[in-house]
C-alpha atoms as a PDB file:
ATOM      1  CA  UNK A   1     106.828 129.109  97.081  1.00  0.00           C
ATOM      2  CA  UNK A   2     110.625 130.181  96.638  1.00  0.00           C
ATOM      3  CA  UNK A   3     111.538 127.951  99.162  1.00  0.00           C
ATOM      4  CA  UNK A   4     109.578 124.797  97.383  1.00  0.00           C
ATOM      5  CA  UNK A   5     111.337 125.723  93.958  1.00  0.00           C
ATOM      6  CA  UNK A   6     114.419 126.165  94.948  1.00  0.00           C
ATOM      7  CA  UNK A   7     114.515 122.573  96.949  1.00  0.00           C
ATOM      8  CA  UNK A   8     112.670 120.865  94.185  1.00  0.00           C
ATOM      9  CA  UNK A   9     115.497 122.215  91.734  1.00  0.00           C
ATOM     10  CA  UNK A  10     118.191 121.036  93.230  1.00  0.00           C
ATOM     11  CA  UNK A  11     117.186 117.727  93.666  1.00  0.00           C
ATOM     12  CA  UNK A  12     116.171 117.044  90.252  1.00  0.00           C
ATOM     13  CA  UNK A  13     119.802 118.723  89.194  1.00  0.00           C
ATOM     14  CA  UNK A  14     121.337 116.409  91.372  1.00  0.00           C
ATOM     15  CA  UNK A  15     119.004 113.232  90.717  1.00  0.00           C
ATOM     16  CA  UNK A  16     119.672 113.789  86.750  1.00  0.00           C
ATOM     17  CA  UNK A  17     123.349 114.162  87.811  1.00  0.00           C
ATOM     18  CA  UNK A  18     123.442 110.885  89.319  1.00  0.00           C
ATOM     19  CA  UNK A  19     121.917 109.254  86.209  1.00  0.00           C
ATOM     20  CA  UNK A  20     124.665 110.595  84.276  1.00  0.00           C
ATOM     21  CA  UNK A  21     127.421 109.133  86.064  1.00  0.00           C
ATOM     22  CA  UNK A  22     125.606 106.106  86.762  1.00  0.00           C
ATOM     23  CA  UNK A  23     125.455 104.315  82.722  1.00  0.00           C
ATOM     24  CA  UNK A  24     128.049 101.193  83.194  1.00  0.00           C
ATOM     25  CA  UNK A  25     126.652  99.119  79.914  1.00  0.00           C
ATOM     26  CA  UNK A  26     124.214  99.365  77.163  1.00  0.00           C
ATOM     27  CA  UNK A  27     121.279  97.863  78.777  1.00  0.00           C
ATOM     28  CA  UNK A  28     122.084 100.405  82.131  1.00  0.00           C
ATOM     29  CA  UNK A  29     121.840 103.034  79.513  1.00  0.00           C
ATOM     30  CA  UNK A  30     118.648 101.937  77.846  1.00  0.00           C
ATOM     31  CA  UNK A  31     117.491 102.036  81.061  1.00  0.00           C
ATOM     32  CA  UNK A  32     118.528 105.764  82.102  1.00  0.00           C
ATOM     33  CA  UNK A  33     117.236 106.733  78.962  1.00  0.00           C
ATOM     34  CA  UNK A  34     113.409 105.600  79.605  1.00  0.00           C
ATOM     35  CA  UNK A  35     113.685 106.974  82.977  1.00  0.00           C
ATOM     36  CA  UNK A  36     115.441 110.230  81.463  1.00  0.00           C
ATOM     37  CA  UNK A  37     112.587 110.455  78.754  1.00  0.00           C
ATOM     38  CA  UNK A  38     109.898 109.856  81.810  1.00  0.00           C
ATOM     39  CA  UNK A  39     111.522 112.397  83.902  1.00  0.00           C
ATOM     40  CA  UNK A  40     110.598 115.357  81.472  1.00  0.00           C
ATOM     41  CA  UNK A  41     107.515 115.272  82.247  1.00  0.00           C
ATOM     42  CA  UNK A  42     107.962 116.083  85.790  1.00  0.00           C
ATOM     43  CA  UNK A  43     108.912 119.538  86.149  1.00  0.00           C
ATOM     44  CA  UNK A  44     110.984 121.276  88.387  1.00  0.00           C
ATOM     45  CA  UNK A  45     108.315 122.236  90.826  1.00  0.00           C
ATOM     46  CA  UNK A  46     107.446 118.343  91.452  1.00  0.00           C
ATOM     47  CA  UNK A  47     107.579 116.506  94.735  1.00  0.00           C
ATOM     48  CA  UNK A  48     107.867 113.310  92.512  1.00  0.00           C
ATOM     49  CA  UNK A  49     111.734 114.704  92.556  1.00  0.00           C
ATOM     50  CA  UNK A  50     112.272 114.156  95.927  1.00  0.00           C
ATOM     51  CA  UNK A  51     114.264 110.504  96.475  1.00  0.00           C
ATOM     52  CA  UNK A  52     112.739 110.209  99.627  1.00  0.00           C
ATOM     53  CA  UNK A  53     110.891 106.394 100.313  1.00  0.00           C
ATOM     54  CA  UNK A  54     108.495 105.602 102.710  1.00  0.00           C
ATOM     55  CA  UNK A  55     106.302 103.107 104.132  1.00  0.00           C
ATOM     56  CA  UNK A  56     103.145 102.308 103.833  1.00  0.00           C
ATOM     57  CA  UNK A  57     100.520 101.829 106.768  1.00  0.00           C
ATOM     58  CA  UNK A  58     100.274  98.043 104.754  1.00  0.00           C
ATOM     59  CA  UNK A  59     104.387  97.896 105.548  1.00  0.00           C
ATOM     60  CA  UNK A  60     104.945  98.457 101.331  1.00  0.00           C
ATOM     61  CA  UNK A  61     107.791 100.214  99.907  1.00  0.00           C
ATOM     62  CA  UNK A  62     106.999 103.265  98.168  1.00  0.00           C
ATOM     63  CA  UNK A  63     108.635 106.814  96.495  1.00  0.00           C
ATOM     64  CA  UNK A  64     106.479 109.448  95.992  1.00  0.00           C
ATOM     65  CA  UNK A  65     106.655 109.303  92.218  1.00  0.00           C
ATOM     66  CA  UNK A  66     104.678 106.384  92.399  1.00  0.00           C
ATOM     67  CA  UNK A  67     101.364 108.235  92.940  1.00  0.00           C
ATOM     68  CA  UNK A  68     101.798 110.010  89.823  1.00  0.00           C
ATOM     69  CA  UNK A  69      98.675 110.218  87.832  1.00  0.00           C
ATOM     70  CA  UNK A  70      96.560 111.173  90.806  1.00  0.00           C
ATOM     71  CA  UNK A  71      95.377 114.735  92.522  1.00  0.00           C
ATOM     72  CA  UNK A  72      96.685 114.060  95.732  1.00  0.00           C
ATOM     73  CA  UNK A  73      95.135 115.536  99.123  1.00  0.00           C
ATOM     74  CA  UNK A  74      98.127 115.797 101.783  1.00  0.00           C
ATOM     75  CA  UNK A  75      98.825 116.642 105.149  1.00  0.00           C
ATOM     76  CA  UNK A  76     101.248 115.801 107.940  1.00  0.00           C
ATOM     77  CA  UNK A  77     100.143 114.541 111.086  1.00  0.00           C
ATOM     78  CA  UNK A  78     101.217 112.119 114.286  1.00  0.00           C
ATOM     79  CA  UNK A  79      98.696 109.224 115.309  1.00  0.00           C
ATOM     80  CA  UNK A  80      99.020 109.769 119.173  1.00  0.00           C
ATOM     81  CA  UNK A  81      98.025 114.002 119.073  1.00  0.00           C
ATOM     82  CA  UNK A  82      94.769 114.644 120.694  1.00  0.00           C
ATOM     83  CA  UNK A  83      94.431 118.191 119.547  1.00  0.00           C
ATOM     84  CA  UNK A  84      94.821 118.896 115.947  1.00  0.00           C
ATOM     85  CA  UNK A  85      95.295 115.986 114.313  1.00  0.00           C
ATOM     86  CA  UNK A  86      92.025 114.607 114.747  1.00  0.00           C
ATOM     87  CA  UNK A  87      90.165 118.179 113.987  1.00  0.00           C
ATOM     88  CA  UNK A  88      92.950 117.881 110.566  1.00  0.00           C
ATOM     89  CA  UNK A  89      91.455 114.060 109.647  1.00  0.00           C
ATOM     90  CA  UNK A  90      88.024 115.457 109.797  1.00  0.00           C
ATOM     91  CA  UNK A  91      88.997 118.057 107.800  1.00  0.00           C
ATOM     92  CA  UNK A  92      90.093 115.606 104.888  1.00  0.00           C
ATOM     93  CA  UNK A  93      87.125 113.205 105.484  1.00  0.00           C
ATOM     94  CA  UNK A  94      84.563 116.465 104.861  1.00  0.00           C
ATOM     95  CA  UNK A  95      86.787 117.269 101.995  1.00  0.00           C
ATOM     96  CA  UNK A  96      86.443 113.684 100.277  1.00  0.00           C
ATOM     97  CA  UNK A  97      82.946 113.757 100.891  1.00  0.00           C
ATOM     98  CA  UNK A  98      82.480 117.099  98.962  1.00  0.00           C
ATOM     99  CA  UNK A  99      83.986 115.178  95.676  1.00  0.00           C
ATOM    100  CA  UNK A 100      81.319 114.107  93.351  1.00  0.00           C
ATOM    101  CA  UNK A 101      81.072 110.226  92.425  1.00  0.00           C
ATOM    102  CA  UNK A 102      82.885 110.911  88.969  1.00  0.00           C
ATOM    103  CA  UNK A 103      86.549 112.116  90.877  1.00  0.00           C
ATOM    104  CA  UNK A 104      86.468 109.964  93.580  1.00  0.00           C
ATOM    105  CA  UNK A 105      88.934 107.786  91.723  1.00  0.00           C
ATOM    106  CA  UNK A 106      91.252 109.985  90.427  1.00  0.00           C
ATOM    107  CA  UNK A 107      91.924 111.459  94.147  1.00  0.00           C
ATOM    108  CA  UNK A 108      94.367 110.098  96.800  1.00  0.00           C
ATOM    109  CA  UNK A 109      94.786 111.191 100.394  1.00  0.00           C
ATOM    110  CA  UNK A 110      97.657 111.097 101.660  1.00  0.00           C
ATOM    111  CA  UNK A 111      98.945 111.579 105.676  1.00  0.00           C
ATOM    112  CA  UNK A 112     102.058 111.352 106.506  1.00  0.00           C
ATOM    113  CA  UNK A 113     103.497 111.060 110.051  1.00  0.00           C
ATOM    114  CA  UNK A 114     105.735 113.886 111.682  1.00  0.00           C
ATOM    115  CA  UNK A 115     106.332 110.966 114.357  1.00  0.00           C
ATOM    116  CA  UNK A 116     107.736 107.897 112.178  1.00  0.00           C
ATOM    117  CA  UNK A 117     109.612 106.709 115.281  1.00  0.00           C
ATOM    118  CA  UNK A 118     106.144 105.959 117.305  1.00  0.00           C
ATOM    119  CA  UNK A 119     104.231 105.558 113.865  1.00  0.00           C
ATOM    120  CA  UNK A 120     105.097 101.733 112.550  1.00  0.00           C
ATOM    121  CA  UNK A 121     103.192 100.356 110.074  1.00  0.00           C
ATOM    122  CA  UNK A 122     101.111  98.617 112.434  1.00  0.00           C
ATOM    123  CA  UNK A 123     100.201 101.559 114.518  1.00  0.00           C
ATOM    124  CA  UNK A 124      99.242 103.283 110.987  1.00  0.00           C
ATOM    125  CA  UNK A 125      97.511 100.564 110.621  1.00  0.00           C
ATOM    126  CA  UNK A 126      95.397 100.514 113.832  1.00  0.00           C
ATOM    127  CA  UNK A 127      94.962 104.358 113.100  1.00  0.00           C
ATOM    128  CA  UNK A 128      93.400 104.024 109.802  1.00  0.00           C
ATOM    129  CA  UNK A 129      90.771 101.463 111.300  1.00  0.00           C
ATOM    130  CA  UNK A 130      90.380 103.448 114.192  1.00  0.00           C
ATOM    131  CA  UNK A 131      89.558 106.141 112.039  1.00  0.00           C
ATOM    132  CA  UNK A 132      87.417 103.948 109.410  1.00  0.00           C
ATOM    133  CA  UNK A 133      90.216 105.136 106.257  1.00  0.00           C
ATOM    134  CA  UNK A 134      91.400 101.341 105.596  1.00  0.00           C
ATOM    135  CA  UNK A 135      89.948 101.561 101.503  1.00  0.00           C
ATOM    136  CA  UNK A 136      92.657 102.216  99.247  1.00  0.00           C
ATOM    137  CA  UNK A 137      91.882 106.198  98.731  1.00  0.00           C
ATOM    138  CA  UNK A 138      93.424 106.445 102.445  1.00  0.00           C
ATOM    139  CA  UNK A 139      97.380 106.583 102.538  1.00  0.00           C
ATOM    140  CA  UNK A 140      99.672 106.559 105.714  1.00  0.00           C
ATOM    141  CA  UNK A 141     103.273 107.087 105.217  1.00  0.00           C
ATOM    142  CA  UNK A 142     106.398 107.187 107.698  1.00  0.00           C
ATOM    143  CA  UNK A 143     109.766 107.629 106.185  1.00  0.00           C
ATOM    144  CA  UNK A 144     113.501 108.514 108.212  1.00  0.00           C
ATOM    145  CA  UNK A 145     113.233 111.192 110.695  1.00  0.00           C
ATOM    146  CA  UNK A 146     115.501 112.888 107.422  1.00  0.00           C
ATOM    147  CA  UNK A 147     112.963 112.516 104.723  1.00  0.00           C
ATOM    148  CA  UNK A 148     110.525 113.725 107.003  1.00  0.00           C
ATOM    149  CA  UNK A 149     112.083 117.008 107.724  1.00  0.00           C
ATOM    150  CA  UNK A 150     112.760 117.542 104.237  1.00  0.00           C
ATOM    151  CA  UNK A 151     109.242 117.342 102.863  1.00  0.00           C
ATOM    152  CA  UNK A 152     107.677 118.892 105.575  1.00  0.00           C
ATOM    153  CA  UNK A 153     109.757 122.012 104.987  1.00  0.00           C
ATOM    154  CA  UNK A 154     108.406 121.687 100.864  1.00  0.00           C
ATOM    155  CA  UNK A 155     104.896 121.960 102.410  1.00  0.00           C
ATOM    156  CA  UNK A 156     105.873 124.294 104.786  1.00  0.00           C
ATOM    157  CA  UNK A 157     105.166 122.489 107.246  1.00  0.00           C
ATOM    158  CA  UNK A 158     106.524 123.525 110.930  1.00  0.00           C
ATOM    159  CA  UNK A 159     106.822 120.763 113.280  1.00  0.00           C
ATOM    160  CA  UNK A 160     108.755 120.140 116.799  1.00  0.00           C
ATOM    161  CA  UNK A 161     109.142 117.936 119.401  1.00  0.00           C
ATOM    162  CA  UNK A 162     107.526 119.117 122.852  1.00  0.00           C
ATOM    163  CA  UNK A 163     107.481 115.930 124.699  1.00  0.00           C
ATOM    164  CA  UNK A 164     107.623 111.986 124.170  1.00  0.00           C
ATOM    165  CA  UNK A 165     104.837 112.025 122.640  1.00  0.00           C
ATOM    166  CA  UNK A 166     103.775 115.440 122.060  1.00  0.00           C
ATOM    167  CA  UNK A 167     104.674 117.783 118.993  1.00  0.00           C
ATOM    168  CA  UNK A 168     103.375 121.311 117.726  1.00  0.00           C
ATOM    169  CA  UNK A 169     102.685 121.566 114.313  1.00  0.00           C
ATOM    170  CA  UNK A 170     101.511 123.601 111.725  1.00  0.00           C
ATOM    171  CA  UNK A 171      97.577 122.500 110.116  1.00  0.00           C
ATOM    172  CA  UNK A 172      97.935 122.419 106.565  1.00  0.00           C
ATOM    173  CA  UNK A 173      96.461 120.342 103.820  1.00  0.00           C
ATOM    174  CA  UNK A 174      98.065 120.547 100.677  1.00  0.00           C
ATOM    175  CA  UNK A 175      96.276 119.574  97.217  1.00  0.00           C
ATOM    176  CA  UNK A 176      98.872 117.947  94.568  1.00  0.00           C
ATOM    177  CA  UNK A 177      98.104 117.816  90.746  1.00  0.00           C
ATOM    178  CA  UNK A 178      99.129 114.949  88.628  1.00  0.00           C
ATOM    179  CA  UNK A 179     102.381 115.960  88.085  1.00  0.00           C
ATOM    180  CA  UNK A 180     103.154 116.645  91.484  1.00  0.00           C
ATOM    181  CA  UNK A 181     102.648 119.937  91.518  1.00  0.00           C
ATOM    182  CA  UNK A 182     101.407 122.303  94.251  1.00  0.00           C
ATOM    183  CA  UNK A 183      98.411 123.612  93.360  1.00  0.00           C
ATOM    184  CA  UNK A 184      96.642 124.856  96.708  1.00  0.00           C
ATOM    185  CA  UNK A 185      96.861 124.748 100.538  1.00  0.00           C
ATOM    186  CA  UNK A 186      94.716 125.298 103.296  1.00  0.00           C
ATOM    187  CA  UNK A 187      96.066 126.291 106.885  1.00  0.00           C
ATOM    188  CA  UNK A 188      93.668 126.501 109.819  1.00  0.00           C
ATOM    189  CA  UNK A 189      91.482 123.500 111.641  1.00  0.00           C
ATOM    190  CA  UNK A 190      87.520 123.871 110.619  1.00  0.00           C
ATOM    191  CA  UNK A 191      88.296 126.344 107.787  1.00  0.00           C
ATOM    192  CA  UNK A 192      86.284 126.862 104.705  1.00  0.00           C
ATOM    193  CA  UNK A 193      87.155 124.039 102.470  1.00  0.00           C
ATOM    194  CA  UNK A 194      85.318 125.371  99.296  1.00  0.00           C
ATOM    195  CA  UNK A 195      88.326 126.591  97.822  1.00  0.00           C
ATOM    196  CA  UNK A 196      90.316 123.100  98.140  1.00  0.00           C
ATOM    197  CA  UNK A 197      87.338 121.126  97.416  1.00  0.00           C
ATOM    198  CA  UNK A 198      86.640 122.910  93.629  1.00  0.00           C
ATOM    199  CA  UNK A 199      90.623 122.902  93.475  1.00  0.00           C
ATOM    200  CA  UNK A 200      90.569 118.803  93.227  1.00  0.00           C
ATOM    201  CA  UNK A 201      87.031 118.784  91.446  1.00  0.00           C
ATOM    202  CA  UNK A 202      89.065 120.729  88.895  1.00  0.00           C
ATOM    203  CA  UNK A 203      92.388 118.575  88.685  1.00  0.00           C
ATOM    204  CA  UNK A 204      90.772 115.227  88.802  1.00  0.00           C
ATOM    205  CA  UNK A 205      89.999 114.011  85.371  1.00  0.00           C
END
């Protein structure tokens, strides 16, 4: 949790630092200032500070901060591991079900690759109907081998490169208020998901 501050404080320092040196004309600064004012209510423990994009298993465009507003269910895997990763999607899919009719809505799950090379948007594609996740709860990112290091070490996430097409990884899904803030994780394949499931019953609205 030291580790996740301290990240998430520098890059909001540094994003709000670029905003002040970027106001060339009035309607630039009218601009700055709505994003300024929106900004405040992120706080310095947010992933919606990261300036990382990604891409959507749909080939869309996204930053993080655009799933604001939602208790998001995350976790970092590759589409072509045999092991874990498909233990880790039934793990999310037994969570989901566990949500009562009423939050279903307010909850997005979110994977996103630790192999962005192999994982195009068509292959994230293929996964999610492989894997019967193509309604719009179900979220597949990729982003630059960068971005992908750097959020992976916000979750904590360990990750490397055995072969081709191999990587070991660590097995943690990570509930998300809101705001963006961690609120819970859960390490281990098959573990008891009681805690993560009441921790989204009680963040979605």
């Amino acid at each position: 949790m030291i580790h996740f501050k301290h990240i998430l404080l520098v890059l909001s320092l540094v994003a709000i630092s670029c905003n002040d040196t970027s106001k060339k004309d009035s309607e630039t600064a009218e601009a700055d200032i709505l994003e300024n004012t929106d900004s405040e209510k992120i706080s310095d423990m947010s992933i919606y500070n990261l300036p990382s994009q990604w891409t959507t298993q749909d080939g869309n465009e996204i930053e993080l901060k655009e799933l604001k507003g939602k208790v998001l269910a995350m976790v970092m895997i590759y589409t072509s591991c045999q092991a874990a990763c498909p233990r880790l999607v039934a793990d999310m899919r037994n969570i989901e079900k566990q949500i009562p009719e009423d939050k279903k809505n307010d909850v997005q799950y979110v994977f996103v690759s630790i192999d962005p090379e192999t994982d195009t948007p068509e292959r994230l594609t293929a996964f999610a109907k492989e894997n019967e996740m193509e309604e719009d709860k179900w979220l597949f990112l990729r982003g630059t081998e960068e971005d992908t290091r750097e959020f992976a070490a916000v979750l904590a996430v360990n990750y490397k490169e055995i072969s081709p097409i191999d990587f070991s990884h660590s097995n943690i899904i990570s509930v998300f208020d809101q705001g963006g803030e961690l609120a819970h994780q859960q390490e281990g394949l098959g573990v008891d998901n009681k805690e993560t499931v009441q921790t989204i019953i009680d963040l979605a609205k």
